[in-house]
N, C-alpha and C. Protein backbone atom coordinates (compact mmCIF):
# COMPACT_ATOMS: atom_id res chain seq x y z
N UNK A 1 -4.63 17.57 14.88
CA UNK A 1 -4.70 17.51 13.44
C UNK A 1 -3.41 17.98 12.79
N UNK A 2 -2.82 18.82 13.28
CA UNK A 2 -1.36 19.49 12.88
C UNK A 2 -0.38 18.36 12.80
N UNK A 3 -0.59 17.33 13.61
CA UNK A 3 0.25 16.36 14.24
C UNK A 3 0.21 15.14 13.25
N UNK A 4 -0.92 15.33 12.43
CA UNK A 4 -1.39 14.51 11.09
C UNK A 4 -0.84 15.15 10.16
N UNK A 5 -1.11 16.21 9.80
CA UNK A 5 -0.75 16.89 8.46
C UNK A 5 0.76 16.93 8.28
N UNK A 6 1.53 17.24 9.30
CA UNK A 6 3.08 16.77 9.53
C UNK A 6 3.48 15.73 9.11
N UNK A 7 2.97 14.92 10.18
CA UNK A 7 3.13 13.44 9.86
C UNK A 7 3.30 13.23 8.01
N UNK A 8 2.24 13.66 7.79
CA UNK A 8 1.97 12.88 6.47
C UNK A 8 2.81 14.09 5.25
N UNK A 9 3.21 15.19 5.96
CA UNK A 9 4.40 15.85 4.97
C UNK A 9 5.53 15.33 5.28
N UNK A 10 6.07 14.58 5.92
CA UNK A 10 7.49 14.05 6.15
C UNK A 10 7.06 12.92 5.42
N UNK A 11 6.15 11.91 5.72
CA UNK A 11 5.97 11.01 4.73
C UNK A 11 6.03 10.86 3.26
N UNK A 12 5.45 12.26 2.78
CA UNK A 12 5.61 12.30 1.22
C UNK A 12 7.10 12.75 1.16
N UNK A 13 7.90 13.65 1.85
CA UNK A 13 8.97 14.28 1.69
C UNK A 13 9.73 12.51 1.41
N UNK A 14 9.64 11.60 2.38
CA UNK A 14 10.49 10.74 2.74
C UNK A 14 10.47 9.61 1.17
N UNK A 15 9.03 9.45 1.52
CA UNK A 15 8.89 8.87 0.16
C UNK A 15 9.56 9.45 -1.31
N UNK A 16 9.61 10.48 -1.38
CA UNK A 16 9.97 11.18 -2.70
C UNK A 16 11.41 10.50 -3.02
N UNK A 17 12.50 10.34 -2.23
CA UNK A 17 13.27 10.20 -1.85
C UNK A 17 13.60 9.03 -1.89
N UNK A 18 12.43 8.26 -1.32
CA UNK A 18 13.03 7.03 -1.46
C UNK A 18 12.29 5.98 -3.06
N UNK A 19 11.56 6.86 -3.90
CA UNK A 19 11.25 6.69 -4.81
C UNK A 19 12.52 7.11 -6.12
N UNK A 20 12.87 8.16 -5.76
CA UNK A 20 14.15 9.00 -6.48
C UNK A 20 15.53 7.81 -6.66
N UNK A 21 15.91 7.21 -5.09
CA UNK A 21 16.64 6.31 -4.98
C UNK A 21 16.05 5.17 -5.77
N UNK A 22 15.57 4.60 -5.76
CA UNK A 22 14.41 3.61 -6.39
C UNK A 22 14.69 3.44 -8.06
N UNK A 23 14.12 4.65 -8.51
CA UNK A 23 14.39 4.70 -9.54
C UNK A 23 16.02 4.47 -10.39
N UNK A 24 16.45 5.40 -9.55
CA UNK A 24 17.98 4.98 -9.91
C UNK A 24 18.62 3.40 -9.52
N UNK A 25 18.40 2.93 -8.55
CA UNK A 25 19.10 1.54 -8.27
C UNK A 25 18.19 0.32 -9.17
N UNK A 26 17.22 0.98 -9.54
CA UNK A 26 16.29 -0.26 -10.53
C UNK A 26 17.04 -0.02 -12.00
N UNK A 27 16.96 1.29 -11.90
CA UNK A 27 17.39 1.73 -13.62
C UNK A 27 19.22 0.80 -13.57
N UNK A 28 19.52 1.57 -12.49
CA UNK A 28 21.27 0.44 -12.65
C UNK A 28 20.43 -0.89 -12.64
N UNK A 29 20.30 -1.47 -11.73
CA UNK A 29 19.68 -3.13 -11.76
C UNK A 29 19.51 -3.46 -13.58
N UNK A 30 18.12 -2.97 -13.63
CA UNK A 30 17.82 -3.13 -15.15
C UNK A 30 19.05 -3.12 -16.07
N UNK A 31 20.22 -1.77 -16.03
CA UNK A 31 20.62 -2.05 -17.03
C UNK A 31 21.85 -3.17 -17.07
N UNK A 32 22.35 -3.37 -15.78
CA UNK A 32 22.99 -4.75 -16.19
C UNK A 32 22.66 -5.91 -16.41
N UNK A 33 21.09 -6.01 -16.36
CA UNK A 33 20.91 -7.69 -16.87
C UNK A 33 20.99 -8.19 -17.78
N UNK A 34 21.39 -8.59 -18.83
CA UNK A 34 21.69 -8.82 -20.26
C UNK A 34 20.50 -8.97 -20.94
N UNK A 35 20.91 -7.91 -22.00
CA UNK A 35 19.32 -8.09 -23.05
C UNK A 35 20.43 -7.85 -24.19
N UNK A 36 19.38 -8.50 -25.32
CA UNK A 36 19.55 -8.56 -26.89
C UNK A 36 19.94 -7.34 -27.54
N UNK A 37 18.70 -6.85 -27.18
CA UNK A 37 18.49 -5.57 -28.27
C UNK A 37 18.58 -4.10 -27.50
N UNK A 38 18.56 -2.97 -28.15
CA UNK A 38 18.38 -1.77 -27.27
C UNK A 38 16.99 -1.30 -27.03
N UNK A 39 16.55 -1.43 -27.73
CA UNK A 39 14.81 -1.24 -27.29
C UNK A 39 14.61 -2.19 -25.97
N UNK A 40 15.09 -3.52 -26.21
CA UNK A 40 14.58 -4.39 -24.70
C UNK A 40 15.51 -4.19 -23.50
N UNK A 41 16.61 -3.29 -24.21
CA UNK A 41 17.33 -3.18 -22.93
C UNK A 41 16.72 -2.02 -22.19
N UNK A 42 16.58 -0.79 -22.80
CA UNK A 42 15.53 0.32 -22.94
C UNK A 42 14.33 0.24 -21.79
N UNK A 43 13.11 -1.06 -22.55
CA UNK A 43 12.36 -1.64 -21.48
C UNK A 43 12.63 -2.22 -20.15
N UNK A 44 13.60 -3.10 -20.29
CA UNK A 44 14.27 -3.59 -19.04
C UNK A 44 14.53 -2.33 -18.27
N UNK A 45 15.42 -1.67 -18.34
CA UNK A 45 15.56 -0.45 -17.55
C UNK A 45 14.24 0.28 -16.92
N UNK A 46 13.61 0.56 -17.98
CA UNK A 46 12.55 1.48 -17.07
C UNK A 46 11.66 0.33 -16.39
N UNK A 47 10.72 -0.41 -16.76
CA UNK A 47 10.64 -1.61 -16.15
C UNK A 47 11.27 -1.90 -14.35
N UNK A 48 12.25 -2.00 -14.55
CA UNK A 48 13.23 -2.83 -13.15
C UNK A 48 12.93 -1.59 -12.42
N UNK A 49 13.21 0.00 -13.31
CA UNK A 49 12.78 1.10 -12.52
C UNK A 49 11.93 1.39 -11.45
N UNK A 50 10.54 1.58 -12.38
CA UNK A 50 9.06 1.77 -12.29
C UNK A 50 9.31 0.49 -10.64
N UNK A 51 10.07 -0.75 -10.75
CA UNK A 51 9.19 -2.31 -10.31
C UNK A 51 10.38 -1.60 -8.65
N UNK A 52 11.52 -1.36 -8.84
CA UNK A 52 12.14 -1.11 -7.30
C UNK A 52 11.78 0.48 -6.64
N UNK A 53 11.44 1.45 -7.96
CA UNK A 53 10.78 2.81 -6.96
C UNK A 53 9.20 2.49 -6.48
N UNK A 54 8.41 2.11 -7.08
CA UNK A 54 6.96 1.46 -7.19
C UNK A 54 7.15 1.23 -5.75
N UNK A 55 7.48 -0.21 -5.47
CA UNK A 55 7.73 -1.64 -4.28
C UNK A 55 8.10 -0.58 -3.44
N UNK A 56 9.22 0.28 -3.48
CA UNK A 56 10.02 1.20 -1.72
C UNK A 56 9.05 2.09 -1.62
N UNK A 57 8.40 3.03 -2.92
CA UNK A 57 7.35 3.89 -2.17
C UNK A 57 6.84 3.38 -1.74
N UNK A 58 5.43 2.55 -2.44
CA UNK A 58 4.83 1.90 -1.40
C UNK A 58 5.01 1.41 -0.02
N UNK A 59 5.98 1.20 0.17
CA UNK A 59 6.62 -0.08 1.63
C UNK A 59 6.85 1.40 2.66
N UNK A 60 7.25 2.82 1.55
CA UNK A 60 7.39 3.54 2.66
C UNK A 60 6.18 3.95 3.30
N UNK A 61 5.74 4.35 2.89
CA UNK A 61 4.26 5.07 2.68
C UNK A 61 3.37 3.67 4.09
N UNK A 62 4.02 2.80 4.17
CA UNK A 62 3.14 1.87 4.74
C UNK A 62 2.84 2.25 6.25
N UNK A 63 3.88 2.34 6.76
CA UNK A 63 3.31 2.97 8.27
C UNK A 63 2.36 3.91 8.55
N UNK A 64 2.76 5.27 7.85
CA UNK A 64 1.81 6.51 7.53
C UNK A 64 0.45 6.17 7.29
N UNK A 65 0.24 5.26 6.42
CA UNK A 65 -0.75 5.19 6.31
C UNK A 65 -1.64 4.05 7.22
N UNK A 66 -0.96 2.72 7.93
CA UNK A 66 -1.07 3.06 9.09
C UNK A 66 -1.85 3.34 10.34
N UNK A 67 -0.90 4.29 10.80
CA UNK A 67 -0.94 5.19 11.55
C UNK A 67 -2.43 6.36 11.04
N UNK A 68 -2.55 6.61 10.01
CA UNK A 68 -3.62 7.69 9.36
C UNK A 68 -5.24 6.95 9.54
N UNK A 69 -4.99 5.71 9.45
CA UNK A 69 -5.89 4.42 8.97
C UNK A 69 -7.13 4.61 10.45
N UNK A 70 -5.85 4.51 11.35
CA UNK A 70 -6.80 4.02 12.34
C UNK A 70 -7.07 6.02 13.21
N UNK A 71 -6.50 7.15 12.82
CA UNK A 71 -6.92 8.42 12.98
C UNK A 71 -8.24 8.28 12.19
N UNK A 72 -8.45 7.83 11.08
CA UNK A 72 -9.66 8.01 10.58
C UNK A 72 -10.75 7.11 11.36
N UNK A 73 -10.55 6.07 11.98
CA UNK A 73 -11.82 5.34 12.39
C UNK A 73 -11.95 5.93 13.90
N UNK A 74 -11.24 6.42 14.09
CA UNK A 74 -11.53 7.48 15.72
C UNK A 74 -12.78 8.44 15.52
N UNK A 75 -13.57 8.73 14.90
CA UNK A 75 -14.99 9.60 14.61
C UNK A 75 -15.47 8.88 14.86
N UNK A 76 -15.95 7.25 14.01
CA UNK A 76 -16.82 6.51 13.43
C UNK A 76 -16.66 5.99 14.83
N UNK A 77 -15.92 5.77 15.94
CA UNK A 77 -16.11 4.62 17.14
C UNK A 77 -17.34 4.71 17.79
N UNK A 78 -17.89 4.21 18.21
CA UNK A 78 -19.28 4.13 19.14
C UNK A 78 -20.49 4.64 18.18
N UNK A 79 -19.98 4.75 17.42
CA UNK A 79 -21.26 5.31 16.19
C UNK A 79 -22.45 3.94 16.13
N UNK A 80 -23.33 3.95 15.66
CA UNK A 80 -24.03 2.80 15.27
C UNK A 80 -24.00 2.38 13.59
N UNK A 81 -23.96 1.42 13.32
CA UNK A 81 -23.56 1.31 11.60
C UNK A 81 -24.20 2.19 10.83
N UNK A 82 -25.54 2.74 11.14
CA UNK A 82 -26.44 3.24 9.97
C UNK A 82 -25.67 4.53 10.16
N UNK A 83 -25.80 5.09 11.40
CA UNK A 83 -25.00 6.47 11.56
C UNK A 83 -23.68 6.10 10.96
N UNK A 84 -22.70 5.50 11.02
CA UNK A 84 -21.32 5.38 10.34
C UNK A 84 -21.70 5.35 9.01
N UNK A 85 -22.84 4.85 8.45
CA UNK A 85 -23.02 4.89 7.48
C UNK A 85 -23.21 6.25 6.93
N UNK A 86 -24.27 6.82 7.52
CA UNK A 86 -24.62 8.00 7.00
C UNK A 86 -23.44 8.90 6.98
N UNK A 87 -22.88 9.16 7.86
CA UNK A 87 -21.71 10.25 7.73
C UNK A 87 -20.47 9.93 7.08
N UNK A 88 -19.96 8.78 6.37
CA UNK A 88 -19.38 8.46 5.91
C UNK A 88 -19.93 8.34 4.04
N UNK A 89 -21.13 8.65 3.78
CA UNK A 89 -22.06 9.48 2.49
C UNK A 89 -21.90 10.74 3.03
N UNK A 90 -22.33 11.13 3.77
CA UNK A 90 -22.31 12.75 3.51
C UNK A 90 -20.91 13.21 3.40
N UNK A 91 -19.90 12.78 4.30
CA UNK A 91 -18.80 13.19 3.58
C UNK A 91 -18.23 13.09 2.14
N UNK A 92 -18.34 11.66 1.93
CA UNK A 92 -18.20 11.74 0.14
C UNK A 92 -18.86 12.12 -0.49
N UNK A 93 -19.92 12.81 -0.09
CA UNK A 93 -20.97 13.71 -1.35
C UNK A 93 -20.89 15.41 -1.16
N UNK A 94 -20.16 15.54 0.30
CA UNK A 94 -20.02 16.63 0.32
C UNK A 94 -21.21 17.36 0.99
N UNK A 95 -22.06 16.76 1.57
CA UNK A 95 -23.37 17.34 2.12
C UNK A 95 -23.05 17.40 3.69
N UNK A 96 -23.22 18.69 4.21
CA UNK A 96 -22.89 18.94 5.80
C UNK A 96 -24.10 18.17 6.23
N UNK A 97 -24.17 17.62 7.71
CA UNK A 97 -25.28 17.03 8.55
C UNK A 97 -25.53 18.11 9.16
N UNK A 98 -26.99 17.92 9.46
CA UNK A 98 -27.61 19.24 10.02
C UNK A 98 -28.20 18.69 11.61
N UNK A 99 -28.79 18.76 12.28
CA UNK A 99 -27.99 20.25 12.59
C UNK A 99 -26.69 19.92 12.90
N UNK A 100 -25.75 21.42 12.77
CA UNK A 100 -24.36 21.82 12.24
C UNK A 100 -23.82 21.52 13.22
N UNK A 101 -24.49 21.95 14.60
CA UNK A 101 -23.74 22.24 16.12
C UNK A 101 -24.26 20.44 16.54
N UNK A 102 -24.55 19.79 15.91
CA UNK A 102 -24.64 18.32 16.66
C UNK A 102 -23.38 17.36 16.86
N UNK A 103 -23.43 16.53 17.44
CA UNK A 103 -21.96 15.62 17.93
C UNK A 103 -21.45 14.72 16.70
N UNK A 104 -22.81 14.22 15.59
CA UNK A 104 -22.57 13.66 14.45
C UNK A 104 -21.93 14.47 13.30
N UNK A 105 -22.71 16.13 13.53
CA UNK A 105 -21.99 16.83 12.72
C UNK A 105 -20.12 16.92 12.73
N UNK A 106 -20.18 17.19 14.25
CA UNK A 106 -18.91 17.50 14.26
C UNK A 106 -17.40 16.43 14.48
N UNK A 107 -18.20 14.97 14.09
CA UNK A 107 -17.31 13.53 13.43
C UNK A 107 -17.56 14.17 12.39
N UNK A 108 -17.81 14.30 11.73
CA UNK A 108 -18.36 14.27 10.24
C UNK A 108 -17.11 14.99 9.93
N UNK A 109 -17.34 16.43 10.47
CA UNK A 109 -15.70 17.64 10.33
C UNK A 109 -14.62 16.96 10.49
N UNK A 110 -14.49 16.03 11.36
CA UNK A 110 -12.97 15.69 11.60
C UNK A 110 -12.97 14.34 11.04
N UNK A 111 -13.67 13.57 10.65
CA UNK A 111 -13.90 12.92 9.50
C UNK A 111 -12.91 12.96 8.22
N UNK A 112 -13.85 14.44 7.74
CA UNK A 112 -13.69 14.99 7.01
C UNK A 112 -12.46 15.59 6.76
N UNK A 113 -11.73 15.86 8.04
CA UNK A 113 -9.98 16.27 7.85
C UNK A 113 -9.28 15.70 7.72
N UNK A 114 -9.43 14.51 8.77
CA UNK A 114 -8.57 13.36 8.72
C UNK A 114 -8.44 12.59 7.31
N UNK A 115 -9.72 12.63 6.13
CA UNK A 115 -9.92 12.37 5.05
C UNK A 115 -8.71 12.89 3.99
N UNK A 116 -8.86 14.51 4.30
CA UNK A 116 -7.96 15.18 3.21
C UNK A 116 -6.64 15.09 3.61
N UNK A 117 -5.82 14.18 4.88
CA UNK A 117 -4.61 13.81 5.13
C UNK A 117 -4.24 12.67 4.51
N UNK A 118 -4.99 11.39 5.04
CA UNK A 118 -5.26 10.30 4.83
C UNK A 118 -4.94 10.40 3.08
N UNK A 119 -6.41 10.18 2.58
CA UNK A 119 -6.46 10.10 1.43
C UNK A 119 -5.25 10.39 0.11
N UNK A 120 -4.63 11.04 0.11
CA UNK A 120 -4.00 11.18 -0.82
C UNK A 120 -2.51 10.77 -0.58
N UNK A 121 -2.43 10.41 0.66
CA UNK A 121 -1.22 9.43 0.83
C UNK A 121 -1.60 7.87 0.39
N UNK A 122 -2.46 7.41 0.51
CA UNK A 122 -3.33 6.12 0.38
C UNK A 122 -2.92 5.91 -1.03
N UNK A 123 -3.70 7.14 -1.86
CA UNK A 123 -3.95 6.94 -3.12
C UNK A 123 -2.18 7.06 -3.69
N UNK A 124 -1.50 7.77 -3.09
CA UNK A 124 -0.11 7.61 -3.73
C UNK A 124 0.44 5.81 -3.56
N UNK A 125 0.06 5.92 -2.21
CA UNK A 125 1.01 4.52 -2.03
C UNK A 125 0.33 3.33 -2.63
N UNK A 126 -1.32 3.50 -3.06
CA UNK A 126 -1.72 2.23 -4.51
C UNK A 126 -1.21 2.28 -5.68
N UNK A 127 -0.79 4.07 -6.24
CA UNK A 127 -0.71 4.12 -7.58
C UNK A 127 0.87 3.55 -7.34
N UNK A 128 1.80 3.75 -6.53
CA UNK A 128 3.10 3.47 -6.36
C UNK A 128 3.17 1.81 -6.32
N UNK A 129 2.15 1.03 -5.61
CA UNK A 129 1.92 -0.08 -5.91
C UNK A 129 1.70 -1.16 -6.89
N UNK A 130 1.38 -0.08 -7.86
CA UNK A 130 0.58 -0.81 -9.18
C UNK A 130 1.82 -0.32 -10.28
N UNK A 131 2.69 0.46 -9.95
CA UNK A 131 4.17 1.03 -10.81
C UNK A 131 4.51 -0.54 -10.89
N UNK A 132 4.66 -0.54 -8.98
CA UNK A 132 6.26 -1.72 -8.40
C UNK A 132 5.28 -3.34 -9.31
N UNK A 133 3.96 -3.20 -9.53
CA UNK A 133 3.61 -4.57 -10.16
C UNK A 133 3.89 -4.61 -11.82
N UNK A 134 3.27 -3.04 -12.37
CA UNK A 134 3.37 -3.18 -13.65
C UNK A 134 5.06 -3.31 -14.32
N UNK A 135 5.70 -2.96 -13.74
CA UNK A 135 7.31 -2.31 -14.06
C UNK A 135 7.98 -3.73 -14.56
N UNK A 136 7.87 -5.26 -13.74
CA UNK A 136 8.19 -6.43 -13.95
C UNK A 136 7.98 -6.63 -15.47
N UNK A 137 5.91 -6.22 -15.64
CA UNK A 137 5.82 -7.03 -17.15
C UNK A 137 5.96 -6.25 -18.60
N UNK A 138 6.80 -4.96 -18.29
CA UNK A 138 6.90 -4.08 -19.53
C UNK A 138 8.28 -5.06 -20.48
N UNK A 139 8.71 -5.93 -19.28
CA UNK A 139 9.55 -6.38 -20.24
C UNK A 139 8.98 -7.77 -21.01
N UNK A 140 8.39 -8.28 -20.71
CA UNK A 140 8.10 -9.80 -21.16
C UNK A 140 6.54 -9.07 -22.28
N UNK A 141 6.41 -7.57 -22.14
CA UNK A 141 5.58 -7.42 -23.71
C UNK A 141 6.35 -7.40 -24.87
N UNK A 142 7.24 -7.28 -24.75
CA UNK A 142 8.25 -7.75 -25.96
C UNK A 142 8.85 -9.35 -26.12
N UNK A 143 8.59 -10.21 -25.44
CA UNK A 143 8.96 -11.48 -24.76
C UNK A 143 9.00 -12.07 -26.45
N UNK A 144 9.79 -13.12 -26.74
CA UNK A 144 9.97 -13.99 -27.66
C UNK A 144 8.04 -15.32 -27.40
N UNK A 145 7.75 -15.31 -26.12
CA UNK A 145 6.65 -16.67 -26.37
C UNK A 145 6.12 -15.54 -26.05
N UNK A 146 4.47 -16.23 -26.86
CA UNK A 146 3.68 -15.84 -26.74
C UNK A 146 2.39 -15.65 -25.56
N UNK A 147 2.95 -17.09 -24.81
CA UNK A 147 2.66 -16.92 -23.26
C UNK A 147 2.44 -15.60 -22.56
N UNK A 148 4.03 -15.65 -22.57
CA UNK A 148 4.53 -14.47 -21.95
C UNK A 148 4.14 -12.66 -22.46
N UNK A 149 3.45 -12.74 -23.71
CA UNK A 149 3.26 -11.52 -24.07
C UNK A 149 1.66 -12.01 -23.71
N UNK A 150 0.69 -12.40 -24.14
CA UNK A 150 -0.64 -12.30 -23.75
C UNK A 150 -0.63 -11.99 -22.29
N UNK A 151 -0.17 -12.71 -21.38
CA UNK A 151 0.13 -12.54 -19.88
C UNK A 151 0.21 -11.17 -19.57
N UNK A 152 1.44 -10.98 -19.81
CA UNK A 152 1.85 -9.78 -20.05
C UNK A 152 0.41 -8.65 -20.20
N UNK A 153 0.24 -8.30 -21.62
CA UNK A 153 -1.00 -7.53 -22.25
C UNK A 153 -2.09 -7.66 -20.61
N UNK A 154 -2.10 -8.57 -20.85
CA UNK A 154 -3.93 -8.77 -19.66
C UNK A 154 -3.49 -8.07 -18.66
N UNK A 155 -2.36 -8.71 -17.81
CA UNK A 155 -1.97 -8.36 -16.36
C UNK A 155 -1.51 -6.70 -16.55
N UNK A 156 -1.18 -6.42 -17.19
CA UNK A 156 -1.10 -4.80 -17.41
C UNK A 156 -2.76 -3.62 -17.41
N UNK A 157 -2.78 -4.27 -18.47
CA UNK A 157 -4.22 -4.02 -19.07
C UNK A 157 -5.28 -4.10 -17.58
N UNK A 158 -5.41 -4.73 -16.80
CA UNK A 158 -6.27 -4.99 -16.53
C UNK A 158 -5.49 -4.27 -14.84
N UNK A 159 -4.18 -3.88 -14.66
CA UNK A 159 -3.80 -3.35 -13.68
C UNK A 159 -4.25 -1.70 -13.70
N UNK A 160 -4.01 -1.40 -14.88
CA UNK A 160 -4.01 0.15 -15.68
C UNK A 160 -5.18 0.38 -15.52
N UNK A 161 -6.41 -0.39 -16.31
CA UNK A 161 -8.05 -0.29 -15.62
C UNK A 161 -8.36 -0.03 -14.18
N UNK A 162 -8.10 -0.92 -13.88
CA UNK A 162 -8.37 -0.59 -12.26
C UNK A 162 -7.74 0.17 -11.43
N UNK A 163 -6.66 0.78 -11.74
CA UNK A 163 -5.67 1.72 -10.70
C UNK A 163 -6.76 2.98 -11.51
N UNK A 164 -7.01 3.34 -13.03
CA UNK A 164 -7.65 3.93 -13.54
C UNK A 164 -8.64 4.36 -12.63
N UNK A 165 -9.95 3.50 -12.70
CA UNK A 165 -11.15 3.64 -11.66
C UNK A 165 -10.95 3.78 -10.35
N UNK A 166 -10.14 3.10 -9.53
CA UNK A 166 -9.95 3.40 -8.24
C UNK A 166 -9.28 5.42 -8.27
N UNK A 167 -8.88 5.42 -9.09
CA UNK A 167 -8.27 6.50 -8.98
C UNK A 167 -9.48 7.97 -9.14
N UNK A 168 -10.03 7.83 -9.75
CA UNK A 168 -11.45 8.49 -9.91
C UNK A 168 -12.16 7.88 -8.95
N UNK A 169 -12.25 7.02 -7.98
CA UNK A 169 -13.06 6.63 -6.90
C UNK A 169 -12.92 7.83 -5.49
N UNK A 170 -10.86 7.68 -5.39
CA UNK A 170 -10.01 8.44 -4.62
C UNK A 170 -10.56 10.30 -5.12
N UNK A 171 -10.41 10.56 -6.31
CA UNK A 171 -10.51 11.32 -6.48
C UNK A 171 -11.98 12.18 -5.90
N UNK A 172 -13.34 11.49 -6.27
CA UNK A 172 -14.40 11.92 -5.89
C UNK A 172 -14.19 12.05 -4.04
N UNK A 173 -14.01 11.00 -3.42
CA UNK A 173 -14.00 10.80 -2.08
C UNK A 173 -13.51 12.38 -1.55
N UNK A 174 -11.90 12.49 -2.13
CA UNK A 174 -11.28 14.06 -1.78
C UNK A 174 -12.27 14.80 -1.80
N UNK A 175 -12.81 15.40 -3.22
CA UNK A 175 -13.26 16.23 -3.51
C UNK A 175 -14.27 16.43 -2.58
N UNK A 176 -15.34 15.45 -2.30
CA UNK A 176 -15.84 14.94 -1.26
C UNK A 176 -15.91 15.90 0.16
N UNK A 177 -14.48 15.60 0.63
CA UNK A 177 -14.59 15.57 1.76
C UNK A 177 -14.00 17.34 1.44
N UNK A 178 -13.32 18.02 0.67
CA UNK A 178 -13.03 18.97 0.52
C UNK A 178 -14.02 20.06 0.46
N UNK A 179 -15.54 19.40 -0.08
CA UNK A 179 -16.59 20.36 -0.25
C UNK A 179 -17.24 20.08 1.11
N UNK A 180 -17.31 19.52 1.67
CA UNK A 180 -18.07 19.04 3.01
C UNK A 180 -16.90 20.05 3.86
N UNK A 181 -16.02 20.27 4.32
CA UNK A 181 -15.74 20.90 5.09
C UNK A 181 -15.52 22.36 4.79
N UNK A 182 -15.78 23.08 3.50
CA UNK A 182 -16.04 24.21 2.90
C UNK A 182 -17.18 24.67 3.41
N UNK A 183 -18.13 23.87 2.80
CA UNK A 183 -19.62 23.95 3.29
C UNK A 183 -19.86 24.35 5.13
N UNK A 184 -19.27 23.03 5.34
CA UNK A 184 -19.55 23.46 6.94
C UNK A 184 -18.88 24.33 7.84
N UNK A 185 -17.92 24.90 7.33
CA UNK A 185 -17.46 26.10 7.94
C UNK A 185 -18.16 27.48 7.30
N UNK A 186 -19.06 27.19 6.09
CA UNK A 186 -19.40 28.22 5.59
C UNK A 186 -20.71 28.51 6.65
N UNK A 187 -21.44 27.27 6.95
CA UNK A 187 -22.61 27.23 7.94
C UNK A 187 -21.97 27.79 9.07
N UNK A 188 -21.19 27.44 9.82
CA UNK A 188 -21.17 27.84 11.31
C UNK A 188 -20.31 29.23 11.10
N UNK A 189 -20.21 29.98 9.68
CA UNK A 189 -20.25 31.40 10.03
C UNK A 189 -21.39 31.96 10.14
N UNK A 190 -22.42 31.69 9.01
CA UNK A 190 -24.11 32.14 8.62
C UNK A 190 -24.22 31.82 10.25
N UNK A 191 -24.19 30.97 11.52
CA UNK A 191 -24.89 31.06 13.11
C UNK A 191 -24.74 31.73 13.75
């Protein structure tokens, strides 16, 4: 598990980094492409930004996660679906399986760890995903056709919604798996 949690701190370290770079070579990009005005040049910049740090986090983040992807389905192997099922609810609700000292319980724990590694690299490298998509159409909401600005509006709008909800999806799951392994270390002191 150490060998995960590493893993996935060099990953964010790496990513930071290559988001930092990102930002800067989009922001240059952006600002030499010729625009009109300073407000659209303004947009263009952060835009091209948001669209080349977005695209490299993500792309970095891709192995890690990966690599994390298939640490997490190592519990669930030989399970039977209803059981994968079940322990894959009790972790997102946070409810230990009883009994504590059983073989389901103790997927469930490492489940449950592999969860709080996993997870929040995942959720970086979608929200970093949905930057590198939205970043393109901040400029064409100012666009001269009107095409191009309704387009625009929706494909934003409707990116922002859903990174929104998924993000409160991610969020419960953590929390999730954060109270489930609280809990169950709180049990196998009470034995």
């Amino acid at each position: 598990m150490e060998e995960l949690e590493a893993r996935a701190r060099r990953a964010r370290r790496r990513t930071l980094v290559v988001v930092l770079g990102g930002l800067v070579a989009g922001g240059v990009l952006g600002w030499f492409i010729p625009h009109d005005d300073a407000v659209g040049r303004a947009v263009q910049v952060v835009g091209w930004a948001m669209a080349v740090a977005g695209l490299a986090g993500a792309f970095s983040l891709m192995w890690t996660t990966t690599v994390l992807a298939a640490h997490l389905r190592v519990p669930l192997q030989s399970l039977p679906r209803e059981a994968s099922r079940s322990l894959r609810k009790s972790v997102s609700a946070g409810r230990p399986i009883v009994p504590s000292d059983s073989e389901l319980a103790y997927r469930a724990f490492v489940y449950a760890r592999v969860m709080l590694v996993y997870g929040p690299i995942v959720w970086a490298q979608f929200l970093l995903l949905y930057a590198g998509i939205v970043g393109p159409q901040l400029d064409r909401l100012f666009a001269d056709s009107v095409f191009d600005i309704v387009f625009s509006r929706a494909t934003c709008s409707i990116l922002l919604i859903v990174a929104a909800v998924i993000s409160l999806v991610w969020q419960r799951k953590l929390r999730g798996a954060r109270r489930y392994i609280d809990t169950a270390r709180e049990m196998a002191q009470h034995r």
